[in-house]
C-alpha atoms as a PDB file:
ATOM      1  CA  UNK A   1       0.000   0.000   0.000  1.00  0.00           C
ATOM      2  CA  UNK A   2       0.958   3.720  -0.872  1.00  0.00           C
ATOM      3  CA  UNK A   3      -0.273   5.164   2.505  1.00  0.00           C
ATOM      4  CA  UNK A   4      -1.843   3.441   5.134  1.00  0.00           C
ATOM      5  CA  UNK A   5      -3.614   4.604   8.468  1.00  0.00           C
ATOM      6  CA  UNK A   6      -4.547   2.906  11.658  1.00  0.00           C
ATOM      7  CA  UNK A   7      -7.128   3.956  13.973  1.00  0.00           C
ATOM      8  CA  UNK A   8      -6.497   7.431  13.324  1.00  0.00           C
ATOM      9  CA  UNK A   9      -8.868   9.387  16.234  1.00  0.00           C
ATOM     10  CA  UNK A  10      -8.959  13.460  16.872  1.00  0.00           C
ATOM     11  CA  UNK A  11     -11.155  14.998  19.086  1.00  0.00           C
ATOM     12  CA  UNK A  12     -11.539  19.157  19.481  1.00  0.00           C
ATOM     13  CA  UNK A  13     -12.335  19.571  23.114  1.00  0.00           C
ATOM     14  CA  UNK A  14     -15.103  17.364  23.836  1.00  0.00           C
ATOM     15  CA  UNK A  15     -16.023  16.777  20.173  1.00  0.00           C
ATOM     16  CA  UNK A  16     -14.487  13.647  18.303  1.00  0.00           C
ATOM     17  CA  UNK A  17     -14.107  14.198  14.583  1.00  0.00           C
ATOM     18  CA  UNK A  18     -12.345  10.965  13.660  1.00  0.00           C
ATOM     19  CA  UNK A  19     -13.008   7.907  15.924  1.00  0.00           C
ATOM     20  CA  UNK A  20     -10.902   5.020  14.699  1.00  0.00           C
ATOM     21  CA  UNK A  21     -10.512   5.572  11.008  1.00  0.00           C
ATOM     22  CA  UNK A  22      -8.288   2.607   9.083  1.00  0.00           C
ATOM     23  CA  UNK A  23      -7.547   3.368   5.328  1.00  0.00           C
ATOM     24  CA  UNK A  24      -5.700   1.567   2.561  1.00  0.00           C
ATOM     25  CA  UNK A  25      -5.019   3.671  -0.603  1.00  0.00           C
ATOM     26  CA  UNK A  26      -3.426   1.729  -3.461  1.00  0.00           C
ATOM     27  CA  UNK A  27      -0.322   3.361  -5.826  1.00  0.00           C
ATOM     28  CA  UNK A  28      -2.256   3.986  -8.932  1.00  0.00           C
ATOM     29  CA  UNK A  29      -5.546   4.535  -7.274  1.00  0.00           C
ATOM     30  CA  UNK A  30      -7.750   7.482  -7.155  1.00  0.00           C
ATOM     31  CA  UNK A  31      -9.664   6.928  -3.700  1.00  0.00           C
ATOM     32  CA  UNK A  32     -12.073   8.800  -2.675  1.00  0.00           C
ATOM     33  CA  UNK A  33     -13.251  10.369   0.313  1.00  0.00           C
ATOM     34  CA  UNK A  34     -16.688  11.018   0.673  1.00  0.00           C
ATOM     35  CA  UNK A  35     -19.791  11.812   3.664  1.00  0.00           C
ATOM     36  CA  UNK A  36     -21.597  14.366   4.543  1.00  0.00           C
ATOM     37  CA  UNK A  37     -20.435  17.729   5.671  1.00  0.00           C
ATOM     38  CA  UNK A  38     -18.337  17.563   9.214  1.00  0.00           C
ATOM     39  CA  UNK A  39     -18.168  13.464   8.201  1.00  0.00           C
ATOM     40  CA  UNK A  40     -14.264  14.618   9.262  1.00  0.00           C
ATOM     41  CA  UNK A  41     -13.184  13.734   5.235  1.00  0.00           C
ATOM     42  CA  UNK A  42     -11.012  17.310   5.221  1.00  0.00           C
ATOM     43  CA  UNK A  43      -9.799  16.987   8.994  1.00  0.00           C
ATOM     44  CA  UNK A  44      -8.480  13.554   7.823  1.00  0.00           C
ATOM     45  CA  UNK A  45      -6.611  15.085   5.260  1.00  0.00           C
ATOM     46  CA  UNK A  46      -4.934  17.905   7.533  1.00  0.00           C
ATOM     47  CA  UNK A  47      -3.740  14.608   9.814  1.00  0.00           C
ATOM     48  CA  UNK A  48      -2.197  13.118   7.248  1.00  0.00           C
ATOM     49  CA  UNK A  49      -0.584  16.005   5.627  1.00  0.00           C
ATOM     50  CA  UNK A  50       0.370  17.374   9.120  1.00  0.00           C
ATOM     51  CA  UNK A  51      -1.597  20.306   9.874  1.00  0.00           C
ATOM     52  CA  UNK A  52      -3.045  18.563  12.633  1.00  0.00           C
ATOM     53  CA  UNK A  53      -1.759  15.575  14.945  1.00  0.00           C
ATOM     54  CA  UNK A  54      -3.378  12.636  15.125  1.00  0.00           C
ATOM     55  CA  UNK A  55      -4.894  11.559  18.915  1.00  0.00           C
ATOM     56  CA  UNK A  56      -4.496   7.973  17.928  1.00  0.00           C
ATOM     57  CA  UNK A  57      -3.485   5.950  16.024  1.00  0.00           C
ATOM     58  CA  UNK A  58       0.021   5.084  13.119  1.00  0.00           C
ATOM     59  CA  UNK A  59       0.253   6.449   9.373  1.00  0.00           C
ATOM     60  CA  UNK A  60       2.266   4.685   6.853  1.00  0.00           C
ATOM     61  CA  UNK A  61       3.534   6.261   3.345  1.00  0.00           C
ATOM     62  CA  UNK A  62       5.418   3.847   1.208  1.00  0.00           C
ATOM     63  CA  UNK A  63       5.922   1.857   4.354  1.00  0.00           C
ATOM     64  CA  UNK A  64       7.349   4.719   6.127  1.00  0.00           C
ATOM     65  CA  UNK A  65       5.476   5.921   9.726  1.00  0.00           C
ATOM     66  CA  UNK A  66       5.053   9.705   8.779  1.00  0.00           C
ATOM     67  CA  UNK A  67       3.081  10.250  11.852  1.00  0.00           C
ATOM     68  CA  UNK A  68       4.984  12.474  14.111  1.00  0.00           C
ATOM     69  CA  UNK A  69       6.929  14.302  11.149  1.00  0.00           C
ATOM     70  CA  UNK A  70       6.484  17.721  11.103  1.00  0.00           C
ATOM     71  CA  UNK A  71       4.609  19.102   7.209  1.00  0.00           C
ATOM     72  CA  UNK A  72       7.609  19.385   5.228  1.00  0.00           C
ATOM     73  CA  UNK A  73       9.023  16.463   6.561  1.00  0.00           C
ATOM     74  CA  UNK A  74       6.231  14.675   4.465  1.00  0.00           C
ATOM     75  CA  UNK A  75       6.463  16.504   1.646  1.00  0.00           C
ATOM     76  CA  UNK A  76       9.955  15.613   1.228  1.00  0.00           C
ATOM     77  CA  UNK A  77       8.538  11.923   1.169  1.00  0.00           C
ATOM     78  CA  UNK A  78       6.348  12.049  -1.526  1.00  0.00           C
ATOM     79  CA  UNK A  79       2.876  13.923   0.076  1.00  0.00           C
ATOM     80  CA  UNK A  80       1.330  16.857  -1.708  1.00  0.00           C
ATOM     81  CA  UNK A  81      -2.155  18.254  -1.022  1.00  0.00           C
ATOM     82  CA  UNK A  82      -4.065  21.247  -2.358  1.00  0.00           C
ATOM     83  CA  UNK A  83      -6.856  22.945   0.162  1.00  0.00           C
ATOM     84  CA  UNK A  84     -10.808  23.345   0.110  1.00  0.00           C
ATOM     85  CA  UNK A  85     -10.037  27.415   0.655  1.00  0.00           C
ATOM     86  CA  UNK A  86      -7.539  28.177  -1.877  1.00  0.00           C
ATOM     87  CA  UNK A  87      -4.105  29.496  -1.032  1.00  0.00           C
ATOM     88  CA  UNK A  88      -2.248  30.578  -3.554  1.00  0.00           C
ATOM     89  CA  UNK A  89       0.414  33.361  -3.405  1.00  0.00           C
ATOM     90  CA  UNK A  90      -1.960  35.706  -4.564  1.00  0.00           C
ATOM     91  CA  UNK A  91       0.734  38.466  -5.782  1.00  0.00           C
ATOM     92  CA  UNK A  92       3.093  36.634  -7.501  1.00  0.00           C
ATOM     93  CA  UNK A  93       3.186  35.257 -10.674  1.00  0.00           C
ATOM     94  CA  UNK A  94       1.202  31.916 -11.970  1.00  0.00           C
ATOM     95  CA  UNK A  95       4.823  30.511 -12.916  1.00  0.00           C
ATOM     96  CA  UNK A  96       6.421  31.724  -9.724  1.00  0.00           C
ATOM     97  CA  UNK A  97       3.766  30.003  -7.657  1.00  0.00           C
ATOM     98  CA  UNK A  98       4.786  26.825  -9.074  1.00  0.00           C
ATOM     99  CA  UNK A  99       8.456  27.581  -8.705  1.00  0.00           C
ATOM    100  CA  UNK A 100       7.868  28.278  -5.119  1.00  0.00           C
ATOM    101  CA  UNK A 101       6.151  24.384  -4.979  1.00  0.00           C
ATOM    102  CA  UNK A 102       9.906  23.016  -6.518  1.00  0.00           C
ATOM    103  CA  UNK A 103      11.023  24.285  -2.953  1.00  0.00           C
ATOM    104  CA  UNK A 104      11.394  20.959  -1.558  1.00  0.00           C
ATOM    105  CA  UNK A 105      13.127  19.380  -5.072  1.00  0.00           C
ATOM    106  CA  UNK A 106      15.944  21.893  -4.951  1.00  0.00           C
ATOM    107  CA  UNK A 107      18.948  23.150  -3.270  1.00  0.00           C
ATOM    108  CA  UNK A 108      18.110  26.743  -3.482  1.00  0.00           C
ATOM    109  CA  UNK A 109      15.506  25.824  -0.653  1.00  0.00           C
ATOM    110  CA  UNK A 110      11.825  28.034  -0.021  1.00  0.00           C
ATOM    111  CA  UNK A 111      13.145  31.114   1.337  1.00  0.00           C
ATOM    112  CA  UNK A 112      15.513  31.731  -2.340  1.00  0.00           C
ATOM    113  CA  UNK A 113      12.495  30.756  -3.948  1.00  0.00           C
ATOM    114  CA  UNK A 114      10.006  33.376  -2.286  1.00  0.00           C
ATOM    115  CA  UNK A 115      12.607  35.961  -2.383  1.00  0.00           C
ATOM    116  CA  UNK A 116      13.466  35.577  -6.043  1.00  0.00           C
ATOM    117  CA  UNK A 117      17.003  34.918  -5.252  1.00  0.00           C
ATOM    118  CA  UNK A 118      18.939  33.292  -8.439  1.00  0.00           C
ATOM    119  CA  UNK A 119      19.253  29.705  -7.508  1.00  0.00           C
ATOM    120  CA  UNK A 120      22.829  28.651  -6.531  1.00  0.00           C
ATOM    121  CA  UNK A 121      22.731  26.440  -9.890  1.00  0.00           C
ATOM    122  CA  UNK A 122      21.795  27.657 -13.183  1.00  0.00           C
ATOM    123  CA  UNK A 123      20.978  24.397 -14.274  1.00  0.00           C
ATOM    124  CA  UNK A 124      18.723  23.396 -11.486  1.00  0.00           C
ATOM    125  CA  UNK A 125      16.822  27.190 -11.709  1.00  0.00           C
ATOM    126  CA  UNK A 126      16.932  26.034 -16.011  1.00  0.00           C
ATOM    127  CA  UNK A 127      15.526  22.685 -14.757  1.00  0.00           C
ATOM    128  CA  UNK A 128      12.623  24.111 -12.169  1.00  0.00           C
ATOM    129  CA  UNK A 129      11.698  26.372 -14.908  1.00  0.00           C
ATOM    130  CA  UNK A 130      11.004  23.585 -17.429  1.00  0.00           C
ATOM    131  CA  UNK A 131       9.008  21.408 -14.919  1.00  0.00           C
ATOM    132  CA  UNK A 132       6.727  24.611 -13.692  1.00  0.00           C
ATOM    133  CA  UNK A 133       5.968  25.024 -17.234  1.00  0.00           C
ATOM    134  CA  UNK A 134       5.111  21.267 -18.380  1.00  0.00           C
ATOM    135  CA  UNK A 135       2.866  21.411 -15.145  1.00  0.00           C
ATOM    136  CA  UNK A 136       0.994  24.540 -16.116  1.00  0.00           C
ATOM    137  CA  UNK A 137       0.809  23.174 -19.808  1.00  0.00           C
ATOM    138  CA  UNK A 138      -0.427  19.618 -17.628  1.00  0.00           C
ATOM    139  CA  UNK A 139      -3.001  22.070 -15.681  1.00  0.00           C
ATOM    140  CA  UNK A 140      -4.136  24.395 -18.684  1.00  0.00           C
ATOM    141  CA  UNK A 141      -2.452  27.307 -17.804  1.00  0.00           C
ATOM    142  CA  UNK A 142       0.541  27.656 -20.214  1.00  0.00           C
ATOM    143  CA  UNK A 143      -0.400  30.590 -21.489  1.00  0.00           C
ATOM    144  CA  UNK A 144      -1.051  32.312 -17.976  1.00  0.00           C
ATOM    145  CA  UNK A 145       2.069  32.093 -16.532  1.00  0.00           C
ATOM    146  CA  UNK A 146       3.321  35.266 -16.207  1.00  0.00           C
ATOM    147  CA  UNK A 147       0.012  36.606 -14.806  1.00  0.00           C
ATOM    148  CA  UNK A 148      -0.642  37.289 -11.537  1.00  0.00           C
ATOM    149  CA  UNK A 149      -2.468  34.280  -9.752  1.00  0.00           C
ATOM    150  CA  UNK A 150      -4.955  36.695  -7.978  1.00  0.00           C
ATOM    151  CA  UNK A 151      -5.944  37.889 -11.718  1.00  0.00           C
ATOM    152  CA  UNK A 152      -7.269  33.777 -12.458  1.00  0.00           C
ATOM    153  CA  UNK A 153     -10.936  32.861 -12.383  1.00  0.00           C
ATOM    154  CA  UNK A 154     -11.742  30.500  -9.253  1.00  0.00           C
ATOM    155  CA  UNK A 155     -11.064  27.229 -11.798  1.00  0.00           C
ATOM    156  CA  UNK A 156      -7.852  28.131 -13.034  1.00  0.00           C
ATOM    157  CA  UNK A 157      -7.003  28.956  -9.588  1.00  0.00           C
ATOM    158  CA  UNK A 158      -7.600  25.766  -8.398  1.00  0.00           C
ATOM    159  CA  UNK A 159      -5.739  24.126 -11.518  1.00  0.00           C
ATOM    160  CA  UNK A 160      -2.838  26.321 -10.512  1.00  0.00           C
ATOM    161  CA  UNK A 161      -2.951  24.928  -6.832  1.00  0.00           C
ATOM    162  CA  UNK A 162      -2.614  21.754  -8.172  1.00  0.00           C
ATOM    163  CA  UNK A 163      -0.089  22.028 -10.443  1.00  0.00           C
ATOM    164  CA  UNK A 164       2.306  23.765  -7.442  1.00  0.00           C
ATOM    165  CA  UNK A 165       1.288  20.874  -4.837  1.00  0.00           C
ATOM    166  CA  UNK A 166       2.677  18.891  -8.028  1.00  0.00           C
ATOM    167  CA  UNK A 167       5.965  20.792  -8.701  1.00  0.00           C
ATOM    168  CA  UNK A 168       7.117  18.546  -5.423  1.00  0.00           C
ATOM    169  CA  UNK A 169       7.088  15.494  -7.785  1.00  0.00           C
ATOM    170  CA  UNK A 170       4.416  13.769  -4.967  1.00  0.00           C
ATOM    171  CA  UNK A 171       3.718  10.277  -5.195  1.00  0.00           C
ATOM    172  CA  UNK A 172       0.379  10.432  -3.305  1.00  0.00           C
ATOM    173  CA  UNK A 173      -2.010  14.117  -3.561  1.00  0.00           C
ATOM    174  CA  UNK A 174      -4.206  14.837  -1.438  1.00  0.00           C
ATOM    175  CA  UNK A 175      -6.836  16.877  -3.271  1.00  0.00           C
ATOM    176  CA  UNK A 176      -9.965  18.467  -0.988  1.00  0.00           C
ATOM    177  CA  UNK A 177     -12.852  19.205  -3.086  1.00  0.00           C
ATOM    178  CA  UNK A 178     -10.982  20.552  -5.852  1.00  0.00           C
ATOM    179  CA  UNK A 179     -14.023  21.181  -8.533  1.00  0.00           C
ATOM    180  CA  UNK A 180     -15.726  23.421  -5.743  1.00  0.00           C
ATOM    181  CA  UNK A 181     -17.558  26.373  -7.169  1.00  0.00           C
ATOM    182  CA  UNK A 182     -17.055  25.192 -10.777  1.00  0.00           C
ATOM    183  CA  UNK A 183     -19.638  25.077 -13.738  1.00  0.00           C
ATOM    184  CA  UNK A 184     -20.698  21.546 -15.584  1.00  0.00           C
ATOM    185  CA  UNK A 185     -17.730  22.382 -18.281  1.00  0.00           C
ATOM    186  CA  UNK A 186     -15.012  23.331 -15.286  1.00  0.00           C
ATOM    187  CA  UNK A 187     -15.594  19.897 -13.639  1.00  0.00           C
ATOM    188  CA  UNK A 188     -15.599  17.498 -16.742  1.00  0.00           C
ATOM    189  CA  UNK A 189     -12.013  19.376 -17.098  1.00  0.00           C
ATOM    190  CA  UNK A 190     -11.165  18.635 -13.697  1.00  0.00           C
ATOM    191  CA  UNK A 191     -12.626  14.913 -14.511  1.00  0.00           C
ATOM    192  CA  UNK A 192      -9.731  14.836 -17.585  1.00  0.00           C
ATOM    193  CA  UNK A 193      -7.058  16.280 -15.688  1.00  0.00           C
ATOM    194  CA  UNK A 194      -7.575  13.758 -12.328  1.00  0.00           C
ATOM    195  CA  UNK A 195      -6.920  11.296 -15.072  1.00  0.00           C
ATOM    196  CA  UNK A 196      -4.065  12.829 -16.545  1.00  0.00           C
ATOM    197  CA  UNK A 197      -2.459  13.307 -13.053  1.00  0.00           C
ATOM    198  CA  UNK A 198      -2.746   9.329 -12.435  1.00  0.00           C
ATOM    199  CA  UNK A 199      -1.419   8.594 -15.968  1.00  0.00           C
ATOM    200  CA  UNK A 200       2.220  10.526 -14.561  1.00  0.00           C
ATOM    201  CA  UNK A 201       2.323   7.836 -11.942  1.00  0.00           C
ATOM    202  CA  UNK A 202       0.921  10.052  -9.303  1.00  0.00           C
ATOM    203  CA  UNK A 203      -1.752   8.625  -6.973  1.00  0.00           C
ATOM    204  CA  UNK A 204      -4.795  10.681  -5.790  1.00  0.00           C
ATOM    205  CA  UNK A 205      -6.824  10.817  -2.670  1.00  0.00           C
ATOM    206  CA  UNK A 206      -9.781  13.073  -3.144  1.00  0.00           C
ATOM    207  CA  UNK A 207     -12.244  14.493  -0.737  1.00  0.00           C
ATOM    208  CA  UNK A 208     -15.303  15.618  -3.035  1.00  0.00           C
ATOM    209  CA  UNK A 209     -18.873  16.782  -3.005  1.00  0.00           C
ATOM    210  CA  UNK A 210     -20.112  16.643  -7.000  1.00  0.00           C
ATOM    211  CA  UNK A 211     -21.125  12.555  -6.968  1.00  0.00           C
ATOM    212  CA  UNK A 212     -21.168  12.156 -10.217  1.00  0.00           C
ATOM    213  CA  UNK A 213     -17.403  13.112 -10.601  1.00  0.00           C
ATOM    214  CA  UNK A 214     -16.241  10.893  -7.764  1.00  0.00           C
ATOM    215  CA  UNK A 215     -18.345   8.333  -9.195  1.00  0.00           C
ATOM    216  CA  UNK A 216     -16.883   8.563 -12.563  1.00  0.00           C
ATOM    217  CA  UNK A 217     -13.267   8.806 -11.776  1.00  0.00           C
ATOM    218  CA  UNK A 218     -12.284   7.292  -8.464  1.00  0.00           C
ATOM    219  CA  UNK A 219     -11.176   3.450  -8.345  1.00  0.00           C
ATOM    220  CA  UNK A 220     -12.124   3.361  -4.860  1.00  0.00           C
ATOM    221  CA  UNK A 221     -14.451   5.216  -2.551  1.00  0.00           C
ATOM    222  CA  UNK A 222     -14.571   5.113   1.794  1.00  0.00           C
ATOM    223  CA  UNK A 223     -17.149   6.392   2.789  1.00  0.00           C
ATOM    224  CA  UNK A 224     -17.219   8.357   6.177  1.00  0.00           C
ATOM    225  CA  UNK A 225     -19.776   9.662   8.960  1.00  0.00           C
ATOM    226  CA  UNK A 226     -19.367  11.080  11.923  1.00  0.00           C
ATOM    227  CA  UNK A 227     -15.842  10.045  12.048  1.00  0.00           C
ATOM    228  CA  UNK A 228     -15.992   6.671  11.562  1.00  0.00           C
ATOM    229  CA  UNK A 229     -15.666   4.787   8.326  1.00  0.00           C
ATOM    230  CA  UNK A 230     -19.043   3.092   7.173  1.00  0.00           C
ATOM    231  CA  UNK A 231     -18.436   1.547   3.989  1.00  0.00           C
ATOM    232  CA  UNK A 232     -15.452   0.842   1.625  1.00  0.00           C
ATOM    233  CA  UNK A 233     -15.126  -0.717  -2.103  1.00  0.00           C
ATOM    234  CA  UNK A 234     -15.756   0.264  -5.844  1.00  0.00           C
ATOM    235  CA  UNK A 235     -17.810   3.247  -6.712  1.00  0.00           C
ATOM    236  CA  UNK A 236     -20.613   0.725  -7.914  1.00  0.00           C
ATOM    237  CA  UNK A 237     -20.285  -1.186  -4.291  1.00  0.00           C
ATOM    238  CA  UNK A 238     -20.919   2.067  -1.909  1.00  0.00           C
ATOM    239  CA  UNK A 239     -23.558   3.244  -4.216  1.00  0.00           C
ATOM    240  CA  UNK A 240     -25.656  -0.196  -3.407  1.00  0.00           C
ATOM    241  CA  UNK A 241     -24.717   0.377   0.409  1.00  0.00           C
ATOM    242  CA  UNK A 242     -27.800   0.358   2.718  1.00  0.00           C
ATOM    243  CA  UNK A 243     -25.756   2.683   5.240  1.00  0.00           C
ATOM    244  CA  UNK A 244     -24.308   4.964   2.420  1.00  0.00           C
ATOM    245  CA  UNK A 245     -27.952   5.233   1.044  1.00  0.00           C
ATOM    246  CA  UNK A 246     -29.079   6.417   4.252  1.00  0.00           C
ATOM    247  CA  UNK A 247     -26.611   8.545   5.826  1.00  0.00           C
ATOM    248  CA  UNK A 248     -25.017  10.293   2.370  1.00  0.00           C
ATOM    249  CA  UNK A 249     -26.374   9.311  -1.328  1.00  0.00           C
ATOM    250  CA  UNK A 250     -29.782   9.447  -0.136  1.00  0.00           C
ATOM    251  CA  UNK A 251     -30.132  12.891   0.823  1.00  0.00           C
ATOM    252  CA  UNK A 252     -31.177  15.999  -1.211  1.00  0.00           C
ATOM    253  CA  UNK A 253     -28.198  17.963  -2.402  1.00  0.00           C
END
């Protein structure tokens, strides 16, 4: 397994989010998250990224225990997320944004990166350079990159978060409800480039709301609610499910 977690648990004062949770995601996968809102899909997310700490329980990327390591300590080992509020660099460039994601890839570390210091190594700035702009081509955004991110409708915003979480060459991405706020059009692109992202070699976890999307392009979906995992298996499987009926796929949108 690419990542695996056991009995992850987090309460906020009295108030457990996640009670228990076990996941499996496979390399090559796109697994899906899925519940209803406060289900504790995005605060699962910021535990295994490392914005929060776990109360309980181990997490395992490529066999490695991550939990414990500080943010950029699992970046460096392959983990790359984007967020449901966006948080781009909003007054730098689309390309810079992307550059600043290489951080973690290079010698020239963040703080030359956010500064706009040359890179000790032409090559490696030559190098970053040609990877931020075969991501934005990747994302859409080729012909953007010298505009300021702020400028970007919300869609290409969200492409261009992606395409910096992928800048630090992740094996697994964490994606939280990347096609909110889009139109029909925006998320049958988002569909395609999901797809394209797996093709790299890259393997996605997504946290979504549009059904039909995580239907169409997930390999696996976990269902949760109330912090506890209810139902696991193929996107046909937890669309039969008595409990998912009930507690998610039954209710008015």
């Amino acid at each position: 397994m690419l990542l695996e977690l056991r009995g992850i648990s987090k309460s906020f004062g009295g108030l457990r989010v996640l009670d228990g949770v076990d996941l499996a995601v496979e390399a090559g996968a796109v697994h899906a998250l899925i519940g209803p809102n406060g289900s504790g899909k995005t605060t699962l997310l910021n535990c295994v990224s490392g914005i929060l700490t776990a109360d309980t329980g181990h997490m395992f990327l490529r066999d490695t225990r991550i939990d414990g390591l500080r943010p950029h300590r699992r970046t460096a080992l392959g983990l790359g997320r984007t967020f449901q509020n966006i948080r781009l660099f909003a007054g730098m460039s689309v390309l810079d944004n992307v550059l600043v994601g290489r951080h973690c890839r290079t010698r020239a570390g963040l703080v030359r990166a956010w500064m706009r210091v040359p890179f000790r190594s032409l090559g490696e700035e030559r190098e970053s350079r040609v990877r931020a702009r075969a991501l934005l081509a990747l994302v859409g955004l080729a012909a953007r990159a010298h505009e300021q991110a702020e400028g970007l409708p919300l869609a290409d915003q969200r492409r261009l978060e992606i395409a910096r979480a992928l800048a630090g060459e992740p094996a697994l991405l964490l994606l939280d409800e990347p096609a909110a706020g889009m139109n029909a059009t925006e998320k049958q692109g988002m569909n395609r480039l999901i797809r394209d992202i797996v093709a790299t070699g890259c393997t996605v976890v997504l946290v979504e709301h549009d059904i039909g999307l995580v239907m169409d392009v997930s390999s696996r979906v976990t269902v949760l609610n109330f912090g506890q995992t209810i139902a696991h298996g193929t996107p046909a499987e937890v669309q039969r499910d008595p409990l998912v009926i009930e507690a998610y796929l039954g209710q008015e949108a």
